[in-house]
C-alpha atoms as a PDB file:
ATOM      1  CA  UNK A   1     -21.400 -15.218 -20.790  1.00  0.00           C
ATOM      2  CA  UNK A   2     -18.341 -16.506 -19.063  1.00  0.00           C
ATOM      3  CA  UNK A   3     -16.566 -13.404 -16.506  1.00  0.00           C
ATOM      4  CA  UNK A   4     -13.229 -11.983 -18.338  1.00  0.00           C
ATOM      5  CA  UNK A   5     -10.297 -13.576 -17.136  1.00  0.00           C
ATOM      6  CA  UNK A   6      -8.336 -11.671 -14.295  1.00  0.00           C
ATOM      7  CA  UNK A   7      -5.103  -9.747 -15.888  1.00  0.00           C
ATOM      8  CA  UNK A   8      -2.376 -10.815 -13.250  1.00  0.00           C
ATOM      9  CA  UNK A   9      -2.572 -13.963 -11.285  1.00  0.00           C
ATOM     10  CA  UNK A  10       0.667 -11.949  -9.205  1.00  0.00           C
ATOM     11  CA  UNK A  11       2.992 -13.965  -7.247  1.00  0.00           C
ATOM     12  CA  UNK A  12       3.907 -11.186  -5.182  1.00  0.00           C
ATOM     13  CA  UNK A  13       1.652  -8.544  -3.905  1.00  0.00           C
ATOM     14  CA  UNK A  14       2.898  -5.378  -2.551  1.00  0.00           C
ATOM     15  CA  UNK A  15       0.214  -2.880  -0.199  1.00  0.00           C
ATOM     16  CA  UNK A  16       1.478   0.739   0.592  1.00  0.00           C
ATOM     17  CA  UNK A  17       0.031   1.281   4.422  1.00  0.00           C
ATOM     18  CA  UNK A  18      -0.306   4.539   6.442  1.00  0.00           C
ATOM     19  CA  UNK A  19      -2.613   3.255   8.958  1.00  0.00           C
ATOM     20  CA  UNK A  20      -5.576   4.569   7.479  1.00  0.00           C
ATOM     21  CA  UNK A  21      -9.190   2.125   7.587  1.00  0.00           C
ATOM     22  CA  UNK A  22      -8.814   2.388   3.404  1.00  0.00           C
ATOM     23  CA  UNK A  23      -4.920   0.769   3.592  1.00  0.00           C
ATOM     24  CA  UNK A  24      -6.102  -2.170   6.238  1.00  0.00           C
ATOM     25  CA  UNK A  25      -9.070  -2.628   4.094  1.00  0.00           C
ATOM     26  CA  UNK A  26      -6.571  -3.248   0.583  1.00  0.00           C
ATOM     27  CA  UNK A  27      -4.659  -5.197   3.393  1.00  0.00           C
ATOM     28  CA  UNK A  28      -7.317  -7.757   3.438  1.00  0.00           C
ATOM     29  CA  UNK A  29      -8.407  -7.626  -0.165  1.00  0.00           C
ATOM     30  CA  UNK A  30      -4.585  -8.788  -0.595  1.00  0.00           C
ATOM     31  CA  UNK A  31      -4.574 -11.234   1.618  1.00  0.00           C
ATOM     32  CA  UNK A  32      -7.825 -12.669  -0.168  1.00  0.00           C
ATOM     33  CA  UNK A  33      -6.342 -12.915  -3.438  1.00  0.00           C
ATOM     34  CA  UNK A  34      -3.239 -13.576  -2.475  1.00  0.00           C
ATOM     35  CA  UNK A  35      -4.640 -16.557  -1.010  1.00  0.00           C
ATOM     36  CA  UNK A  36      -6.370 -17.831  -3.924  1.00  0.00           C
ATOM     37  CA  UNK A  37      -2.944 -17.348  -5.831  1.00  0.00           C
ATOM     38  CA  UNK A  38      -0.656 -18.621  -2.947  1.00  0.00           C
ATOM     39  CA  UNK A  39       0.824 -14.885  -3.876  1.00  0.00           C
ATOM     40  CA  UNK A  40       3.838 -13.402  -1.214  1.00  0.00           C
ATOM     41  CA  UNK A  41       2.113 -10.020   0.053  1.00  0.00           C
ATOM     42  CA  UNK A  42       4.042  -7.262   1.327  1.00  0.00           C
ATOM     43  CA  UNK A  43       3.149  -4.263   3.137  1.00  0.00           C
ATOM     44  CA  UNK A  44       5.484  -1.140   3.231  1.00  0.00           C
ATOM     45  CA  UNK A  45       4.601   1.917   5.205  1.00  0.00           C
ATOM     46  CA  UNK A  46       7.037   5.163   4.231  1.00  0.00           C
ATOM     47  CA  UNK A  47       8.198   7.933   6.479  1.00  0.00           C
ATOM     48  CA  UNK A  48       8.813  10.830   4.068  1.00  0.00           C
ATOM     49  CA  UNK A  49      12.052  12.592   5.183  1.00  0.00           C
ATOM     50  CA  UNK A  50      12.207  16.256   4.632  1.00  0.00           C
ATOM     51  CA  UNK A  51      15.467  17.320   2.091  1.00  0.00           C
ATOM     52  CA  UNK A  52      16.689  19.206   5.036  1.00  0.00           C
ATOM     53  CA  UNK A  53      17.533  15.969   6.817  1.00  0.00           C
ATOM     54  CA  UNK A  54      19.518  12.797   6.164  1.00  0.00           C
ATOM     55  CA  UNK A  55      17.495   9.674   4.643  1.00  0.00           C
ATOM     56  CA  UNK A  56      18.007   7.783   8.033  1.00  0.00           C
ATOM     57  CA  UNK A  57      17.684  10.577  10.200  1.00  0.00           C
ATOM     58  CA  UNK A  58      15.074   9.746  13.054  1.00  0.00           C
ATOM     59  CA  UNK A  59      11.892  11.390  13.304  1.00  0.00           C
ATOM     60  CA  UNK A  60      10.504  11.486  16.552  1.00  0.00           C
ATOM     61  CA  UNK A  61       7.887   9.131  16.759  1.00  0.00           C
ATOM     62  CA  UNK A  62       7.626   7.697  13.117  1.00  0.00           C
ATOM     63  CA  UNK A  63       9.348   4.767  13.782  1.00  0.00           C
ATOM     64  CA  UNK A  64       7.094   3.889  16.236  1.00  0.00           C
ATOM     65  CA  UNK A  65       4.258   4.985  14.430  1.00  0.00           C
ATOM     66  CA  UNK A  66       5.214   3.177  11.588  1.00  0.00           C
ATOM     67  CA  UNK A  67       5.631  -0.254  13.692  1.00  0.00           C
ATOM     68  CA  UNK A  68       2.284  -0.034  15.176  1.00  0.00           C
ATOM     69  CA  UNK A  69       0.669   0.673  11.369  1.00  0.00           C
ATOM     70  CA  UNK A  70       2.786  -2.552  10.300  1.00  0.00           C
ATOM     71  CA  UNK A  71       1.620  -4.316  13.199  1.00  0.00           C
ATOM     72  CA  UNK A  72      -2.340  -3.644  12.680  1.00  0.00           C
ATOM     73  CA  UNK A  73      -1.299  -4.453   8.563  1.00  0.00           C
ATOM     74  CA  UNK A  74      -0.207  -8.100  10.316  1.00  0.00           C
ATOM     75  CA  UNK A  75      -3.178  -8.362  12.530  1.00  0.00           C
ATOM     76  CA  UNK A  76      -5.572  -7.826   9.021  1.00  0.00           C
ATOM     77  CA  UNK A  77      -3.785 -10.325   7.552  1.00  0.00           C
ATOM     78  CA  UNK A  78      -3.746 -12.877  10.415  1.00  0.00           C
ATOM     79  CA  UNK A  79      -7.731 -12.528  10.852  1.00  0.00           C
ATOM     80  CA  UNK A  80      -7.805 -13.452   6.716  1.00  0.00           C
ATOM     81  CA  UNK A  81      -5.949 -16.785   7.431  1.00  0.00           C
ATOM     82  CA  UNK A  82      -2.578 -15.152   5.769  1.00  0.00           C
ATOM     83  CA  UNK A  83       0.820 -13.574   6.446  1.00  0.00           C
ATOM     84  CA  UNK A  84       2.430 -10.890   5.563  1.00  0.00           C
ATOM     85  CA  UNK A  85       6.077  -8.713   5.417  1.00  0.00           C
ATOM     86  CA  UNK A  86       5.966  -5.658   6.546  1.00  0.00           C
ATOM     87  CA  UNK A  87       9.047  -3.004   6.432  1.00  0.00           C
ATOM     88  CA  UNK A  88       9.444   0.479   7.003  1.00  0.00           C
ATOM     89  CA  UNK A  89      11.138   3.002   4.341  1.00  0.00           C
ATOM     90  CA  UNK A  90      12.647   6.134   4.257  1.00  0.00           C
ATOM     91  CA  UNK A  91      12.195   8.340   1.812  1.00  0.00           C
ATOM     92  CA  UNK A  92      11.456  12.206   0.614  1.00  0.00           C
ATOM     93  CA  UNK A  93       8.605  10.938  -1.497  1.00  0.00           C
ATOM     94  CA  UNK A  94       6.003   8.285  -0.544  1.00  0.00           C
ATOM     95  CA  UNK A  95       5.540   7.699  -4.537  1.00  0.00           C
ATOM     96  CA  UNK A  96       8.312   6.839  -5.777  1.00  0.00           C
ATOM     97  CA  UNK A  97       9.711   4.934  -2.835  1.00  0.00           C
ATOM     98  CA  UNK A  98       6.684   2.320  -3.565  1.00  0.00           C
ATOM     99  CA  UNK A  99       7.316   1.928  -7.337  1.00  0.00           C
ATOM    100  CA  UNK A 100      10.881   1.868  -6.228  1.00  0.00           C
ATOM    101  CA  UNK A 101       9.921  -0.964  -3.898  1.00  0.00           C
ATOM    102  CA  UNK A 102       7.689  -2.622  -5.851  1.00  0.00           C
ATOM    103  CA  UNK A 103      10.158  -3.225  -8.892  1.00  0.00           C
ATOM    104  CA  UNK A 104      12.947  -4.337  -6.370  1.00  0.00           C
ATOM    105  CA  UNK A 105      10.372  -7.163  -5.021  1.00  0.00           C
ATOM    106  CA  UNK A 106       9.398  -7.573  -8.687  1.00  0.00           C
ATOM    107  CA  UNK A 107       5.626  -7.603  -7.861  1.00  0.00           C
ATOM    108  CA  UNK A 108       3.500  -8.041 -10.586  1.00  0.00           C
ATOM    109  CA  UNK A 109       0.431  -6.294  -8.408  1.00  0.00           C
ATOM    110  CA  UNK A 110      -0.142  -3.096  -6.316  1.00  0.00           C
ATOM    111  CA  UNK A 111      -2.756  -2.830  -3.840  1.00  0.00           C
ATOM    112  CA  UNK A 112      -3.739   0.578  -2.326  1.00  0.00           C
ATOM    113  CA  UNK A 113      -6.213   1.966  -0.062  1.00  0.00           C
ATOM    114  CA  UNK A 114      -7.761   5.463  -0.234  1.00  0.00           C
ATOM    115  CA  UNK A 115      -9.835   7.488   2.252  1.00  0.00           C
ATOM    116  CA  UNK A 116     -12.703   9.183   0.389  1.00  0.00           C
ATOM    117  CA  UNK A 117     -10.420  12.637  -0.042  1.00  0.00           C
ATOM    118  CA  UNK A 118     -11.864  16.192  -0.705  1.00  0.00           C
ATOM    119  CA  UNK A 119     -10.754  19.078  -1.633  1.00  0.00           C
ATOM    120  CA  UNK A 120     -12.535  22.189  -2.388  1.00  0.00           C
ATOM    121  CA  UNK A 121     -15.302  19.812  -2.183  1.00  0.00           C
ATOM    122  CA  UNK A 122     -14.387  17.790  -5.328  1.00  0.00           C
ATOM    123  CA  UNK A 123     -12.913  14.240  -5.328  1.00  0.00           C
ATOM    124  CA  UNK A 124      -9.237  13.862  -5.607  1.00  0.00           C
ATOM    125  CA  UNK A 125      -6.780  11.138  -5.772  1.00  0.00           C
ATOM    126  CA  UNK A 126      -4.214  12.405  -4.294  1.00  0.00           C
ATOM    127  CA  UNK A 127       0.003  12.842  -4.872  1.00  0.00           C
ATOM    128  CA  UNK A 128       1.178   9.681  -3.974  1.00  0.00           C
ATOM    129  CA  UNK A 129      -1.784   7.549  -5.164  1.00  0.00           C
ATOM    130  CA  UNK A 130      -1.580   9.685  -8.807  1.00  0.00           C
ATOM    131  CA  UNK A 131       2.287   8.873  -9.032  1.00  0.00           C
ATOM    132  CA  UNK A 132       1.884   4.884  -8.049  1.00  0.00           C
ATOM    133  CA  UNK A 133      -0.867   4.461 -10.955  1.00  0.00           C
ATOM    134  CA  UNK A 134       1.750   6.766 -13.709  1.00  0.00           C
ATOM    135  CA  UNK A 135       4.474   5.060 -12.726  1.00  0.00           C
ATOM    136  CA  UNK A 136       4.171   1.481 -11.923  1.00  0.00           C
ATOM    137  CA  UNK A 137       5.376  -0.887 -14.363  1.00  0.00           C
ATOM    138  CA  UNK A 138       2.863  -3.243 -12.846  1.00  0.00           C
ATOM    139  CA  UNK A 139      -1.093  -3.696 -12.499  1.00  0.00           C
ATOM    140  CA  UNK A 140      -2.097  -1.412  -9.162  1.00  0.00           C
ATOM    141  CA  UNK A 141      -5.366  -1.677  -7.686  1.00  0.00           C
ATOM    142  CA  UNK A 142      -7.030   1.598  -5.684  1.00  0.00           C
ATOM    143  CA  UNK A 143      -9.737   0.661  -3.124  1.00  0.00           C
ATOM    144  CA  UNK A 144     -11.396   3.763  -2.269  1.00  0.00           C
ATOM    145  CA  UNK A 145     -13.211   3.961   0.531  1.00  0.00           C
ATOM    146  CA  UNK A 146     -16.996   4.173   1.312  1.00  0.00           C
ATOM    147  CA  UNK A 147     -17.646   8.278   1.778  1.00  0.00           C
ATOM    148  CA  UNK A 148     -18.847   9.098   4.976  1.00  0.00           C
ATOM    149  CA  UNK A 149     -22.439  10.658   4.840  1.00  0.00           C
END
């Protein structure tokens, strides 16, 4: 029996990144397909803004943050033979500011990375990951990863 055919064959890829191992690791899975599909991949990272403060406000030490995050995303990328985009936005909610992104690029494929999250010692997706897979009006990949022992 032949393997079903693959859903999306995307020509843009966007991955959400907040520096976490989980986020480089989608980095890379990106990068892999997106080679095999000569895909554009994009990385965002998003500094949530609290409402008390102006959407370009800056936070001490985000922007910097963010850079070096984008900059490891780039490094992934470069070790898989591939490129990437990387930007920074601002935003109160990490959610919707990547399904906000993603139909602006007009990806057709979201990539993103989870730690192995627990709370009250039960598994959980988490906000932003839970609002990405309601919302997205495009196929979105989660790559959890392994659970530490």
């Amino acid at each position: 029996m032949a393997p079903p055919e693959l859903l999306v064959r995307p020509s843009a890829i966007l991955v959400p990144v907040d520096g976490s191992h989980a986020s480089l690791q989608a980095v890379a899975l990106a990068c892999e397909f997106g080679r095999k599909h000569k895909s554009k991949v994009f990385a965002v990272h998003v500094i949530e803004v609290k409402r008390t403060l102006p959407l370009d406000a800056e936070i001490e030490g985000e922007e910097t943050r963010g850079d070096e995050i984008l900059s490891r995303a780039e490094r992934v990328a470069k070790d898989q033979g591939y490129s990437l985009d990387g930007e920074i936005l601002h935003a109160r909610e990490a959610g919707p500011a990547i399904v906000d992104d993603a139909i602006e690029r007009g990806v057709e494929l979201i990539v993103m990375g989870m730690e192995y999250p627990q709370r009250f010692g039960e598994f959980e997706l988490g906000r932003v990951v839970q609002y990405v897979l309601r919302a997205a009006p495009c196929e979105v990949w989660v790559c959890r990863h392994q659970p530490q022992e």
